[in-house]
C-alpha atoms as a PDB file:
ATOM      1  CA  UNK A   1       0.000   0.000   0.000  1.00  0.00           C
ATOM      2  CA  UNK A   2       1.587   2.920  -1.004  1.00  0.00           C
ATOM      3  CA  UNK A   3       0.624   7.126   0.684  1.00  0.00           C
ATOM      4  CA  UNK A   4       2.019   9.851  -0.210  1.00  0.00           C
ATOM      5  CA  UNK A   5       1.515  13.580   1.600  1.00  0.00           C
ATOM      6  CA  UNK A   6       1.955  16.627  -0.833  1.00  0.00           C
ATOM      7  CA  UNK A   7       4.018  19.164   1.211  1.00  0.00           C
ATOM      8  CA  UNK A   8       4.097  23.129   0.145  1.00  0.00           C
ATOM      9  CA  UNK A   9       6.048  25.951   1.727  1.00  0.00           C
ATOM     10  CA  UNK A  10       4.867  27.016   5.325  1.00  0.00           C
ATOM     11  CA  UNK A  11       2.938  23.941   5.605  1.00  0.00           C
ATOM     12  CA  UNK A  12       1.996  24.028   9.026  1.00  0.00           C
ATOM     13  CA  UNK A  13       3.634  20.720  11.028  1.00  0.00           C
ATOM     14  CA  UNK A  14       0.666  19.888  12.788  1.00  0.00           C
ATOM     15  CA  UNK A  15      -1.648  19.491   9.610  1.00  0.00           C
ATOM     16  CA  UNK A  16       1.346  16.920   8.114  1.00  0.00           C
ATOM     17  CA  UNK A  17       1.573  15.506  11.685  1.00  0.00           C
ATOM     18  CA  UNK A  18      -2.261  14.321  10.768  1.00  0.00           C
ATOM     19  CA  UNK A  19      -1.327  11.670   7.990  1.00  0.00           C
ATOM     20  CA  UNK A  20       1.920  10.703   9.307  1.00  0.00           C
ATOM     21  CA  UNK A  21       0.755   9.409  12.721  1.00  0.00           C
ATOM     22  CA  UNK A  22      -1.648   7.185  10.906  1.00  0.00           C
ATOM     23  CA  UNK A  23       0.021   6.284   7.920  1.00  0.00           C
ATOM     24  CA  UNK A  24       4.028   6.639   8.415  1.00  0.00           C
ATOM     25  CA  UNK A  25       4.589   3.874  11.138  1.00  0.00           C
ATOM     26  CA  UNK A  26       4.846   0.667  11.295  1.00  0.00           C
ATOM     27  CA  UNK A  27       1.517  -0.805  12.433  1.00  0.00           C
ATOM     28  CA  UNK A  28       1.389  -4.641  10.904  1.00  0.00           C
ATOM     29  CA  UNK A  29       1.604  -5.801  14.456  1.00  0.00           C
ATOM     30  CA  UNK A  30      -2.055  -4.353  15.115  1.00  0.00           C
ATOM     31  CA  UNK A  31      -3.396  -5.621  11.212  1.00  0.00           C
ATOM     32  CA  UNK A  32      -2.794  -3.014   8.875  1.00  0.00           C
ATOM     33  CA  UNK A  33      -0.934  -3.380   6.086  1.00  0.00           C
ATOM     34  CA  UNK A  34       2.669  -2.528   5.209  1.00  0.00           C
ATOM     35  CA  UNK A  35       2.950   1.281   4.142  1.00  0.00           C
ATOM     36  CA  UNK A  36       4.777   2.641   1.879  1.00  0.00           C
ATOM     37  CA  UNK A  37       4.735   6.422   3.154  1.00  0.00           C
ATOM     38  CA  UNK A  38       6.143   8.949   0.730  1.00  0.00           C
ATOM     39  CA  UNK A  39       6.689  12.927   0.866  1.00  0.00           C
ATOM     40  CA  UNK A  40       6.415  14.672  -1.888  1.00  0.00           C
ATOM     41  CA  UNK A  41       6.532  18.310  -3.335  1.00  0.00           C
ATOM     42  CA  UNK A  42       6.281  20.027  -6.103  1.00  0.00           C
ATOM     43  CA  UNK A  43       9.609  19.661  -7.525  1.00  0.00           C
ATOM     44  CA  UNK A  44      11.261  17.592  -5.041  1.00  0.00           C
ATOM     45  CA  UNK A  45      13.677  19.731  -3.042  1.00  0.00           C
ATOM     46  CA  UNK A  46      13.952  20.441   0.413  1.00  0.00           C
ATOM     47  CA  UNK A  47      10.571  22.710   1.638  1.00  0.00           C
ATOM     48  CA  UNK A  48      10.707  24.708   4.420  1.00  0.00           C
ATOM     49  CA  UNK A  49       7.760  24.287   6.650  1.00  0.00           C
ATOM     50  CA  UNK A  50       6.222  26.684   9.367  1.00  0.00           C
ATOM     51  CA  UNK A  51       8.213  27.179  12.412  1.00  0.00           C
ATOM     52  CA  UNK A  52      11.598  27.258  11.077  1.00  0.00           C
ATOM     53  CA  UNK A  53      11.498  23.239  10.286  1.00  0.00           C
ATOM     54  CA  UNK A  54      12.642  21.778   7.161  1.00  0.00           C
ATOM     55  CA  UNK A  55      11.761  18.539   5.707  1.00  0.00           C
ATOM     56  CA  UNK A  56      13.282  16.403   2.819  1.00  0.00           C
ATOM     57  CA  UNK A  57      10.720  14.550   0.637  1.00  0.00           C
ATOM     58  CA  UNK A  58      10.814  11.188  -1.399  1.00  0.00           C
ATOM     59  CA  UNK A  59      10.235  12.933  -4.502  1.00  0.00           C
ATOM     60  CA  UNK A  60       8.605  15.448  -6.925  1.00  0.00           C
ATOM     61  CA  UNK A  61       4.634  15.961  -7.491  1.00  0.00           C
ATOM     62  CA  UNK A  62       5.028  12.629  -9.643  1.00  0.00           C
ATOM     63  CA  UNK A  63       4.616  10.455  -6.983  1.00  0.00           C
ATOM     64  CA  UNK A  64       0.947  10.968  -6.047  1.00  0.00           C
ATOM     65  CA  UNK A  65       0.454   9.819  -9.590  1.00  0.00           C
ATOM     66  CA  UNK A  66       2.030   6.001  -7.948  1.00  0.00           C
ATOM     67  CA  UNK A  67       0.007   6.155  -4.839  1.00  0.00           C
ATOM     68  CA  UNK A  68      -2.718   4.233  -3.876  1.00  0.00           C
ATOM     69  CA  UNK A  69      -3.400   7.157  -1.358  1.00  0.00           C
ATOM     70  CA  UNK A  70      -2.708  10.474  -2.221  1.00  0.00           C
ATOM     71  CA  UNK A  71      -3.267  13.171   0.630  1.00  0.00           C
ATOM     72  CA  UNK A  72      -3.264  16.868   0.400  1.00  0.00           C
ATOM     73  CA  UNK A  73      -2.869  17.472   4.132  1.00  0.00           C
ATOM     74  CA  UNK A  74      -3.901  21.926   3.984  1.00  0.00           C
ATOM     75  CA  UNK A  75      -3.612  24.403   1.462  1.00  0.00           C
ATOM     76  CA  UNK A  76      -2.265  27.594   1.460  1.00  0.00           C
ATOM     77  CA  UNK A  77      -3.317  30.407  -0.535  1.00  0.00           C
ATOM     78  CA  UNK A  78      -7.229  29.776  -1.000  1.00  0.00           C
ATOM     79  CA  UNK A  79      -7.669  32.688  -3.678  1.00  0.00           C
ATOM     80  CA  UNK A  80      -4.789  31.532  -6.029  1.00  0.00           C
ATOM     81  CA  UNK A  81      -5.201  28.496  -8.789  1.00  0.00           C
ATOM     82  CA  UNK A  82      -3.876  25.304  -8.355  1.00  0.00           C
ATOM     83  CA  UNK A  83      -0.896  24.960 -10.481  1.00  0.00           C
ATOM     84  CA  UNK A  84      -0.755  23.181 -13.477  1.00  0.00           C
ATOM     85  CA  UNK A  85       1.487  20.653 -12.569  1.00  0.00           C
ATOM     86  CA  UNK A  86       0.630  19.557  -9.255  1.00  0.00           C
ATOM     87  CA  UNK A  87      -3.299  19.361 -10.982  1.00  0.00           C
ATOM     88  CA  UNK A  88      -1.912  17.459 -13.575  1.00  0.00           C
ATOM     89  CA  UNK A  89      -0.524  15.178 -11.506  1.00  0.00           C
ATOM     90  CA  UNK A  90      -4.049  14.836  -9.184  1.00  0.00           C
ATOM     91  CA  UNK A  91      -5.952  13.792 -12.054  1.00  0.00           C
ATOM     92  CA  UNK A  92      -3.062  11.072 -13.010  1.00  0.00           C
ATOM     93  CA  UNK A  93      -3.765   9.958  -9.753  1.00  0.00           C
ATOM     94  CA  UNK A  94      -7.140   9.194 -10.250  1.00  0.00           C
ATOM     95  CA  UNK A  95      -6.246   7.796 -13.934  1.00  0.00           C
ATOM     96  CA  UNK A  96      -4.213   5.228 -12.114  1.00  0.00           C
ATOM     97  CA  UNK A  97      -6.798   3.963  -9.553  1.00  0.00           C
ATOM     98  CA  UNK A  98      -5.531   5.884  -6.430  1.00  0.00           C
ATOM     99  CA  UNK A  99      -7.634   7.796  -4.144  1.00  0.00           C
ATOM    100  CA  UNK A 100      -7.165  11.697  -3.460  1.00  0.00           C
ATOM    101  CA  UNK A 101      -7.249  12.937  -0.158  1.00  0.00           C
ATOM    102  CA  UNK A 102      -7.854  16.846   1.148  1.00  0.00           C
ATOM    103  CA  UNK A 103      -7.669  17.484   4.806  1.00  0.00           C
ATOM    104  CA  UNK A 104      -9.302  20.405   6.282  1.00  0.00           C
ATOM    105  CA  UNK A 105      -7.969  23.240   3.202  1.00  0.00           C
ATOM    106  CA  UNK A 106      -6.815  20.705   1.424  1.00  0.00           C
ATOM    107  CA  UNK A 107     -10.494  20.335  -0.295  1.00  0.00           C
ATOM    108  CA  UNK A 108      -9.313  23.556  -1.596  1.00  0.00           C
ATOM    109  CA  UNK A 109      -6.484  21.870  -4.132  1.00  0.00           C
ATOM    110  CA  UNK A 110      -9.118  19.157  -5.251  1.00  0.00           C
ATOM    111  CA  UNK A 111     -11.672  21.387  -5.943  1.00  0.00           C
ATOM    112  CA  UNK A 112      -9.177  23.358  -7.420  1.00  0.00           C
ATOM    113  CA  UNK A 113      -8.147  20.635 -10.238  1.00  0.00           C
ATOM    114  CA  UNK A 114     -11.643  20.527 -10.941  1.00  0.00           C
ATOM    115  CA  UNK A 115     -12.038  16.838  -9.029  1.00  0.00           C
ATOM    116  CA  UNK A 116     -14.733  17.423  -7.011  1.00  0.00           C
ATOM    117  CA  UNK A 117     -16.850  19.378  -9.279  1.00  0.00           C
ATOM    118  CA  UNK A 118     -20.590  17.949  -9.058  1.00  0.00           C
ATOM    119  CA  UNK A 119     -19.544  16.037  -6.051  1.00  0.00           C
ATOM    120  CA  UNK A 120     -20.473  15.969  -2.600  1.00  0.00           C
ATOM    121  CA  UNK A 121     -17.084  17.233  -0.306  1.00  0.00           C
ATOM    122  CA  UNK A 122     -16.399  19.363   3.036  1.00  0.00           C
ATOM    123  CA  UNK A 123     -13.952  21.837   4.503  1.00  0.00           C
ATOM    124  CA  UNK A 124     -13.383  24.046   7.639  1.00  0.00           C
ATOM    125  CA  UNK A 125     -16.593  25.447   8.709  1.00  0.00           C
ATOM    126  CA  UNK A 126     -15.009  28.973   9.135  1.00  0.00           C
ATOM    127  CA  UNK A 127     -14.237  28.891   5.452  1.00  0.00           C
ATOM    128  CA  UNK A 128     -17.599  27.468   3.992  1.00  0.00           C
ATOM    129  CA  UNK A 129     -18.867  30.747   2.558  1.00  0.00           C
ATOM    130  CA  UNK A 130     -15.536  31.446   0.885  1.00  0.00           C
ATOM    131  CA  UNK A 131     -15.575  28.260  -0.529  1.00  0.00           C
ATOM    132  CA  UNK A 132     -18.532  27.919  -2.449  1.00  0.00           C
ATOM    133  CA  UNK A 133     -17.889  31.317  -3.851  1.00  0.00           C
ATOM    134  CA  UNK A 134     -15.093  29.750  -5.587  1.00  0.00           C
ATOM    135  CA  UNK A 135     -16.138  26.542  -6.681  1.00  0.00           C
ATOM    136  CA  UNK A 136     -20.014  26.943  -6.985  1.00  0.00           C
ATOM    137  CA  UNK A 137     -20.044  23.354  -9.235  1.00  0.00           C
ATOM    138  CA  UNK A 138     -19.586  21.331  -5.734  1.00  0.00           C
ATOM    139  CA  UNK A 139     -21.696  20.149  -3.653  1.00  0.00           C
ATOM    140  CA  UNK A 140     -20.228  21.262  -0.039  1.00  0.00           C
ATOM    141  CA  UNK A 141     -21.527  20.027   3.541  1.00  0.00           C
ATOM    142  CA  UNK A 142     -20.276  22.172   6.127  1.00  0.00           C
ATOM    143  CA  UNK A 143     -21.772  20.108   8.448  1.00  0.00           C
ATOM    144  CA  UNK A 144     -19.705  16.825   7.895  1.00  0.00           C
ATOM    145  CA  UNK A 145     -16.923  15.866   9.806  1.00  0.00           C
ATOM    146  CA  UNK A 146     -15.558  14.070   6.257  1.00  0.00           C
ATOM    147  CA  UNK A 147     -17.583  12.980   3.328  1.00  0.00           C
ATOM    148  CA  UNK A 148     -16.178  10.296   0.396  1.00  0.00           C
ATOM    149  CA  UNK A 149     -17.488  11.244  -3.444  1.00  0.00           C
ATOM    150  CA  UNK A 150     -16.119   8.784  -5.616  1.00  0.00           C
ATOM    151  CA  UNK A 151     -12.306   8.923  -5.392  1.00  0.00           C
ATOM    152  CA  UNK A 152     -12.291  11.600  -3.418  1.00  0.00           C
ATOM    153  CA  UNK A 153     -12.316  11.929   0.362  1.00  0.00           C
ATOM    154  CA  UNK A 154     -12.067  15.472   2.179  1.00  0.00           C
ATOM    155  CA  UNK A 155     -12.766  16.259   5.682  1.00  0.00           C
ATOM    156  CA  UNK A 156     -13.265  19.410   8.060  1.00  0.00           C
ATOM    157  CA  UNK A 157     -10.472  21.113  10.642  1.00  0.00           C
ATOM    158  CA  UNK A 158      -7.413  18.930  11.737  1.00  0.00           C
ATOM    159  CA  UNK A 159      -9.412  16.435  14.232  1.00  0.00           C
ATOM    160  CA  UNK A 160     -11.802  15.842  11.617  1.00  0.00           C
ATOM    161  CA  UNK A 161      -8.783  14.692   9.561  1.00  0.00           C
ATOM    162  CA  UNK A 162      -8.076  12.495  12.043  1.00  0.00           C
ATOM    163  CA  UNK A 163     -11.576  11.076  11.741  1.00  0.00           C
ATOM    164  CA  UNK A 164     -10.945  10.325   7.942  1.00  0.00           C
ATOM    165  CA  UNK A 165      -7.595   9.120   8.148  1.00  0.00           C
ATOM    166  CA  UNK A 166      -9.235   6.519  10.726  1.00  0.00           C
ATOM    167  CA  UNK A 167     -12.297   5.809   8.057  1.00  0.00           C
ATOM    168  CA  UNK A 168      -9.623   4.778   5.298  1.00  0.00           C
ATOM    169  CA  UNK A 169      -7.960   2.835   7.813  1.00  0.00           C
ATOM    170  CA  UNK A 170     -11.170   0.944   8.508  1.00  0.00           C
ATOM    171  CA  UNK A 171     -11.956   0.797   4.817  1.00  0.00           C
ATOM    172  CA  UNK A 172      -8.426  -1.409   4.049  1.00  0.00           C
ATOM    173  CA  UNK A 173      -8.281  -3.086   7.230  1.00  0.00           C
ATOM    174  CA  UNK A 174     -11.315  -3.402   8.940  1.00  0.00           C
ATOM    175  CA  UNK A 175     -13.357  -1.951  12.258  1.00  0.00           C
ATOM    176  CA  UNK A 176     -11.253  -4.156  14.752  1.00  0.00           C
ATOM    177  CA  UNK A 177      -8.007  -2.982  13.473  1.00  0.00           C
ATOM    178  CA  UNK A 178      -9.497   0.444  13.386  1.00  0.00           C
ATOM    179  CA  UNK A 179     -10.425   0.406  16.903  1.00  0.00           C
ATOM    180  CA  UNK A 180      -7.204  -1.034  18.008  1.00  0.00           C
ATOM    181  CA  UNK A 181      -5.258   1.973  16.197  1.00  0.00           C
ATOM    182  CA  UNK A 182      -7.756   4.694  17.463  1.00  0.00           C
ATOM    183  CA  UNK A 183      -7.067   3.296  21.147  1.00  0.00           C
ATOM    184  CA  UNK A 184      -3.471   3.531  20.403  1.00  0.00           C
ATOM    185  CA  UNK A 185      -3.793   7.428  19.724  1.00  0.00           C
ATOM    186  CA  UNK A 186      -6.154   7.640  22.045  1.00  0.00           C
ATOM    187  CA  UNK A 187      -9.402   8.547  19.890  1.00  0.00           C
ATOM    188  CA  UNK A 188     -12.389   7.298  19.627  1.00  0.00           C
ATOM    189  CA  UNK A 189     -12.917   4.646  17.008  1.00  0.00           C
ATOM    190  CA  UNK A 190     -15.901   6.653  16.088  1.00  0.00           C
ATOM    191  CA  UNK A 191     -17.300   9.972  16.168  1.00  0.00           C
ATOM    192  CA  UNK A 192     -21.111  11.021  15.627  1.00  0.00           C
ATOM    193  CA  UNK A 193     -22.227  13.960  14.806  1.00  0.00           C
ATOM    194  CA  UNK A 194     -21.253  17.562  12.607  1.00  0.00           C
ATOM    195  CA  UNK A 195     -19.315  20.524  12.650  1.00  0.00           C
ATOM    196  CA  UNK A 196     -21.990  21.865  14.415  1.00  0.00           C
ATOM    197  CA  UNK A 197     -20.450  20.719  17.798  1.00  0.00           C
ATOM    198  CA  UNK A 198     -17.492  23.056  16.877  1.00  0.00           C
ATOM    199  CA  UNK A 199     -18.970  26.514  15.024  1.00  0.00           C
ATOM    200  CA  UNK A 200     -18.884  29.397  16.874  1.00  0.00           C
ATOM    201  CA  UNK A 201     -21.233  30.545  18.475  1.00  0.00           C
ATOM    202  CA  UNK A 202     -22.702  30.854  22.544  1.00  0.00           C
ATOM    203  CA  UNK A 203     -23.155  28.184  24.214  1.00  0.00           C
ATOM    204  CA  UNK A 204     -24.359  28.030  27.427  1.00  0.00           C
ATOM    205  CA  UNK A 205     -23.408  26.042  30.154  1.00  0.00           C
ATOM    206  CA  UNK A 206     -25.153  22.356  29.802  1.00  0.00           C
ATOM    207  CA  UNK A 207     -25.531  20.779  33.241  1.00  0.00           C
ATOM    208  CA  UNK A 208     -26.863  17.965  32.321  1.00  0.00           C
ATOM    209  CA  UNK A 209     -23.672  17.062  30.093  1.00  0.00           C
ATOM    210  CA  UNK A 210     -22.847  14.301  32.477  1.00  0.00           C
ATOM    211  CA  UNK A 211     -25.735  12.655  32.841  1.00  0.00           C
ATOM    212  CA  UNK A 212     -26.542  12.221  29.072  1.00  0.00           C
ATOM    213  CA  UNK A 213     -22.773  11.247  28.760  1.00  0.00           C
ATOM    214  CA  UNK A 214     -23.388   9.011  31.426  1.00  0.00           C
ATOM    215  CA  UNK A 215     -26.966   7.290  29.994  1.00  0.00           C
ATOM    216  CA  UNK A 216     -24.856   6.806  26.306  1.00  0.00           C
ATOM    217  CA  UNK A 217     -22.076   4.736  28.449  1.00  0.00           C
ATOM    218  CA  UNK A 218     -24.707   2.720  29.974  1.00  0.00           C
ATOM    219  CA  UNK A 219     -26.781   1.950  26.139  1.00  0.00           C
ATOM    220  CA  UNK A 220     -23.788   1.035  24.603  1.00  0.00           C
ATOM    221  CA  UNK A 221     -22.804  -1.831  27.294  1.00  0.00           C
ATOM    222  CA  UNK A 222     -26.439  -2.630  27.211  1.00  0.00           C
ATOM    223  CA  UNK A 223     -26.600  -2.160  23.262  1.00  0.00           C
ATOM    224  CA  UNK A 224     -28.511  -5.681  22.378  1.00  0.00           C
ATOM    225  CA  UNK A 225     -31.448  -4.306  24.567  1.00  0.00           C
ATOM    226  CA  UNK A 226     -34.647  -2.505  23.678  1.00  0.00           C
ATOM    227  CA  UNK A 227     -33.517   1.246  23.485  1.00  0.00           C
ATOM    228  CA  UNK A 228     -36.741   3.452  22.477  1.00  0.00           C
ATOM    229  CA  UNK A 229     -36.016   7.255  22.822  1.00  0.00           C
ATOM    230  CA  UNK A 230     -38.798   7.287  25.838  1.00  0.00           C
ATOM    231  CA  UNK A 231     -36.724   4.650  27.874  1.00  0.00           C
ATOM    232  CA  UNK A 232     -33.354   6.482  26.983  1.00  0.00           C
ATOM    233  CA  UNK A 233     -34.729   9.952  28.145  1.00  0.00           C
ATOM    234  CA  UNK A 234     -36.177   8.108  31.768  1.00  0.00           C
ATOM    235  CA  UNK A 235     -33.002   7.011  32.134  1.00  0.00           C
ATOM    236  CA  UNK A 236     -31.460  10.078  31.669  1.00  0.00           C
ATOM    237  CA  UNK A 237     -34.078  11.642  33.638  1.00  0.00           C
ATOM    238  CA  UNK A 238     -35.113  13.741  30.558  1.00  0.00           C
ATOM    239  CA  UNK A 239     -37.997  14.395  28.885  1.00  0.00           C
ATOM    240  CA  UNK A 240     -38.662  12.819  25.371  1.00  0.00           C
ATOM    241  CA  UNK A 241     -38.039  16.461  24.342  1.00  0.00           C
ATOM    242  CA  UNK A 242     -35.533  18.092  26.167  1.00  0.00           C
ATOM    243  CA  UNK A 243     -33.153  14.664  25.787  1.00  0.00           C
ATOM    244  CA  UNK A 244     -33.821  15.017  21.973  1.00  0.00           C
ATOM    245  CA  UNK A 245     -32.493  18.559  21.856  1.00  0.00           C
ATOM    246  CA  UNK A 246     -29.358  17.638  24.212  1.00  0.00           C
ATOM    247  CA  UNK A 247     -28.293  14.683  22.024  1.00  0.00           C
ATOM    248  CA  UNK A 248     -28.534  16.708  19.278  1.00  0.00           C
ATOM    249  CA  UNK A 249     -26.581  19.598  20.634  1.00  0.00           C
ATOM    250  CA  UNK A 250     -24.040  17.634  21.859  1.00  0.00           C
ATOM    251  CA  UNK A 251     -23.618  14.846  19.187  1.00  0.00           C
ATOM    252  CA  UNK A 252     -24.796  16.735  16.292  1.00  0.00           C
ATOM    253  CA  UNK A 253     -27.274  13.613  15.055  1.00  0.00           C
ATOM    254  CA  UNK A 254     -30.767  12.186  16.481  1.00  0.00           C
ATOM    255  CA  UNK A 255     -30.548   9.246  19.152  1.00  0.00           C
ATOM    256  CA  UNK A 256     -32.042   7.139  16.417  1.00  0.00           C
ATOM    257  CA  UNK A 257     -29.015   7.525  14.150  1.00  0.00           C
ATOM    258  CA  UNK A 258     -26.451   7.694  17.143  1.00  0.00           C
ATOM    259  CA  UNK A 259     -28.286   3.846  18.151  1.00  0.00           C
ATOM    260  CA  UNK A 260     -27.605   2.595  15.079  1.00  0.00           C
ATOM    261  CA  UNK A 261     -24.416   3.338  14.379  1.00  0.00           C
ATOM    262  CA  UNK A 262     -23.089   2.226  17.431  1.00  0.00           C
ATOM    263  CA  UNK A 263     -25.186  -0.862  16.620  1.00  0.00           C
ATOM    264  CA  UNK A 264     -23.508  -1.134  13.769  1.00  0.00           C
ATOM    265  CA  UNK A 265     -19.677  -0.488  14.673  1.00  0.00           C
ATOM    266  CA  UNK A 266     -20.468  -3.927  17.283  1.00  0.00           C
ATOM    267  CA  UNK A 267     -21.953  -6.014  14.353  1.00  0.00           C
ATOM    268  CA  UNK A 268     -18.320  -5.083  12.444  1.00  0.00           C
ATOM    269  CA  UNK A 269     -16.888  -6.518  15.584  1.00  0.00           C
ATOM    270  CA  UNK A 270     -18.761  -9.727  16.113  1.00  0.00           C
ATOM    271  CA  UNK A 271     -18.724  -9.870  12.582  1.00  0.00           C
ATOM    272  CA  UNK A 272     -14.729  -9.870  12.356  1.00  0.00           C
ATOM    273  CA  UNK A 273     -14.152 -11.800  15.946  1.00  0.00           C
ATOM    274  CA  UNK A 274     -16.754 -14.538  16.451  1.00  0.00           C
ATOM    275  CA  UNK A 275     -17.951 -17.006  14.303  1.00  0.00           C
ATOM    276  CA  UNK A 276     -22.123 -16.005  15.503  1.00  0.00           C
ATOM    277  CA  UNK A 277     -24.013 -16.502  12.667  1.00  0.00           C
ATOM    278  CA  UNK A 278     -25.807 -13.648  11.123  1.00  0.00           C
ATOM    279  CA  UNK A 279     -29.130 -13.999  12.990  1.00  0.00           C
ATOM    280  CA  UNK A 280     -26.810 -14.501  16.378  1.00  0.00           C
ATOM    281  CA  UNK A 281     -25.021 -10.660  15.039  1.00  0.00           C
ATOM    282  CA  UNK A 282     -28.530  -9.334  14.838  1.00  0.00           C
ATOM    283  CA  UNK A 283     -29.927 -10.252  18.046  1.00  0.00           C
ATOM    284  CA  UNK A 284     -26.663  -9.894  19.972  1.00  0.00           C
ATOM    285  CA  UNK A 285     -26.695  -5.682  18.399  1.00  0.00           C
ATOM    286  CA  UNK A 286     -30.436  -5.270  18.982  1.00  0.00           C
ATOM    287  CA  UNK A 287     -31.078  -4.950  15.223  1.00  0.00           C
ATOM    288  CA  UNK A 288     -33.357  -7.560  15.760  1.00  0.00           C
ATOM    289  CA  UNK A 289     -33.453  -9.435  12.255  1.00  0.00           C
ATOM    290  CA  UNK A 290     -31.233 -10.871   9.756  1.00  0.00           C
ATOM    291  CA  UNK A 291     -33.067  -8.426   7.626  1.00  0.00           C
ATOM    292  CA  UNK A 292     -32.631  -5.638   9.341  1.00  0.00           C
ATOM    293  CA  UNK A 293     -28.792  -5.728   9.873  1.00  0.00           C
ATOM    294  CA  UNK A 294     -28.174  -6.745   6.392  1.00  0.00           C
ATOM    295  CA  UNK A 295     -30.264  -3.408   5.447  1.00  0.00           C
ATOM    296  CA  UNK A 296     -28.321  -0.688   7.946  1.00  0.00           C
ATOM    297  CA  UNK A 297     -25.024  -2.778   7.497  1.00  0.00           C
ATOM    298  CA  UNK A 298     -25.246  -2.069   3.831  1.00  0.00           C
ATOM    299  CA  UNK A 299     -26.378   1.337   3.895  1.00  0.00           C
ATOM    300  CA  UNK A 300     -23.703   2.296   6.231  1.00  0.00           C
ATOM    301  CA  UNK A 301     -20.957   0.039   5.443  1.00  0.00           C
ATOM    302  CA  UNK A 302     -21.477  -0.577   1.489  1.00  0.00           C
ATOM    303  CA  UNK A 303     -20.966  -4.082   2.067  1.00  0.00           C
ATOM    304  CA  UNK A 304     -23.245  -6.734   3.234  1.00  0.00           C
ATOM    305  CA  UNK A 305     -22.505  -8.169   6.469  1.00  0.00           C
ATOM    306  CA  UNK A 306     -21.113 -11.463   4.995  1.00  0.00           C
ATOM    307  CA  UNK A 307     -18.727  -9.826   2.151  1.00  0.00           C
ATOM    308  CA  UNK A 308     -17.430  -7.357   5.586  1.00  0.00           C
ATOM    309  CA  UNK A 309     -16.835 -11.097   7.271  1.00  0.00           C
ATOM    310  CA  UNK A 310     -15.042 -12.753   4.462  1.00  0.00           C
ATOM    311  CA  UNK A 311     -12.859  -9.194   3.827  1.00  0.00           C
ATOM    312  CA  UNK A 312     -11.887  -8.282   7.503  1.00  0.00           C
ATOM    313  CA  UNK A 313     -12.238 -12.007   9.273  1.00  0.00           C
ATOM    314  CA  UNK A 314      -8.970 -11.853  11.007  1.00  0.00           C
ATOM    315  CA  UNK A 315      -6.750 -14.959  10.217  1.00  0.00           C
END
């Protein structure tokens, strides 16, 4: 498996950090896949970075063009075009069967090369007004914490980039060996909800923070259960209403979709683990039927529950 991270001048550290920590060690011991982790810039020499730090890449903008992976990790000028050869070399990327990645700004180099034009893609909240003055022809979500169209994969600020580093992660090597990494950075495998959680605006003080925190804790060790939103809010000591608007505010999704998904991320568990047959996966997630999970595994996943088995079964 081959990534490579397009570095620019004044780059900021922290965004490259982002790519590196997932994709430039060594993690076969945990399941993933060798890496072959590349830097690249435009014409190969030595780019100086923010903060007085210098690094020395693999190669020149070629090498995205040989990557399986190719991640734009921020951008820097937002007003100017992309040039021609670093675009040329996205689209060869594409040509060749690789996969583009923006981080945060980075949407802004896609978009740029005209690769996400009619497509769905994010960016950094702050800079969602600005963006779709420039590239009216795509589809932007300012509310996703990282969105896939195709080949292309962009995501929101720097811990949404996280988030979607972790997604292709699970993608090659399944939700156990995604879990296992995210523990190892000490993140959580995954996180519901929007950029809404992180736009700014007042907030005030939620007191009953705790409690709903508390209430989630206690449905996901309980998750094959019976979990209407009437029980959840009684055990929260909510109302129907009031617990509605907290989960919301807090997780940025309905406790419908926030009971699924975690139903969901356990069924890719079981699923990898245990040798429980599909109706055992069901009833042990609280999906209930065969049915069922094979319908919110699929929408979710893109894979039926038995072709997620036979591609992430551990050996």
């Amino acid at each position: 498996m081959r990534v490579t991270v397009f570095v620019f001048p004044e780059l900021s550290p922290f965004h490259l950090s982002v790519p590196s920590l997932i994709f430039g060690a060594n993690r076969t011991g945990i399941g993933m896949p060798r890496i072959d982790y590349r830097v690249a810039s435009m014409d190969g020499a030595n780019t100086r970075l923010q903060n007085r730090l210098f690094i020395e890449p693999d190669g020149d903008v070629k090498l995205l063009a040989e990557s399986d992976i190719a991640i734009i990790p921020s951008w820097r000028d937002l007003d100017a075009p992309v040039l021609p050869q670093l675009a040329d070399a996205m689209h060869a990327t594409i040509r060749a069967g690789g996969r583009l990645v923006g981080l945060c700004l980075g949407t802004y180099a896609l978009a740029g090369a005209g690769l996400l034009d009619g497509r769905a893609a994010t960016t950094h909240w702050a800079w969602a007004n600005h963006f779709r003055g420039r590239f009216p022809r795509v589809k932007l979500d300012p509310n996703a914490l990282y969105l896939e169209a195709g080949p292309c994969l962009t995501s929101a600020g720097v811990a949404a980039a996280l988030d979607a580093c972790l997604h292709l992660v699970r993608q090659m090597s399944g939700e156990s060996v995604a879990a296992r990494l995210a523990r190892s950075v000490v993140m959580a495998p995954h996180r519901p909800g929007g950029q809404a959680q992180f736009i700014e605006y007042p907030i005030a003080e939620d007191p009953q923070g705790s409690r709903l925190a508390s209430v989630l804790a206690k449905i996901s060790g309980r998750i094959h259960e019976h979990w209407s939103l009437d029980l959840a809010a009684n055990a929260a000591g909510m109302t129907r209403r009031s617990f509605s608007r907290h989960i919301r505010s807090q997780n940025g999704t309905t406790f419908g979709d926030w009971l699924t998904e975690r139903r969901i991320a356990m069924a890719c568990t079981l699923l990898e683990e245990s040798k429980l047959s599909i109706d055992a996966v069901a009833e042990a997630t609280g999906l209930g039927t065969p049915e069922n999970l094979r319908a919110q595994f699929s929408r979710r996943r893109g894979l039926s529950p038995s072709l997620w088995r036979a591609q992430f079964t551990q050996r």
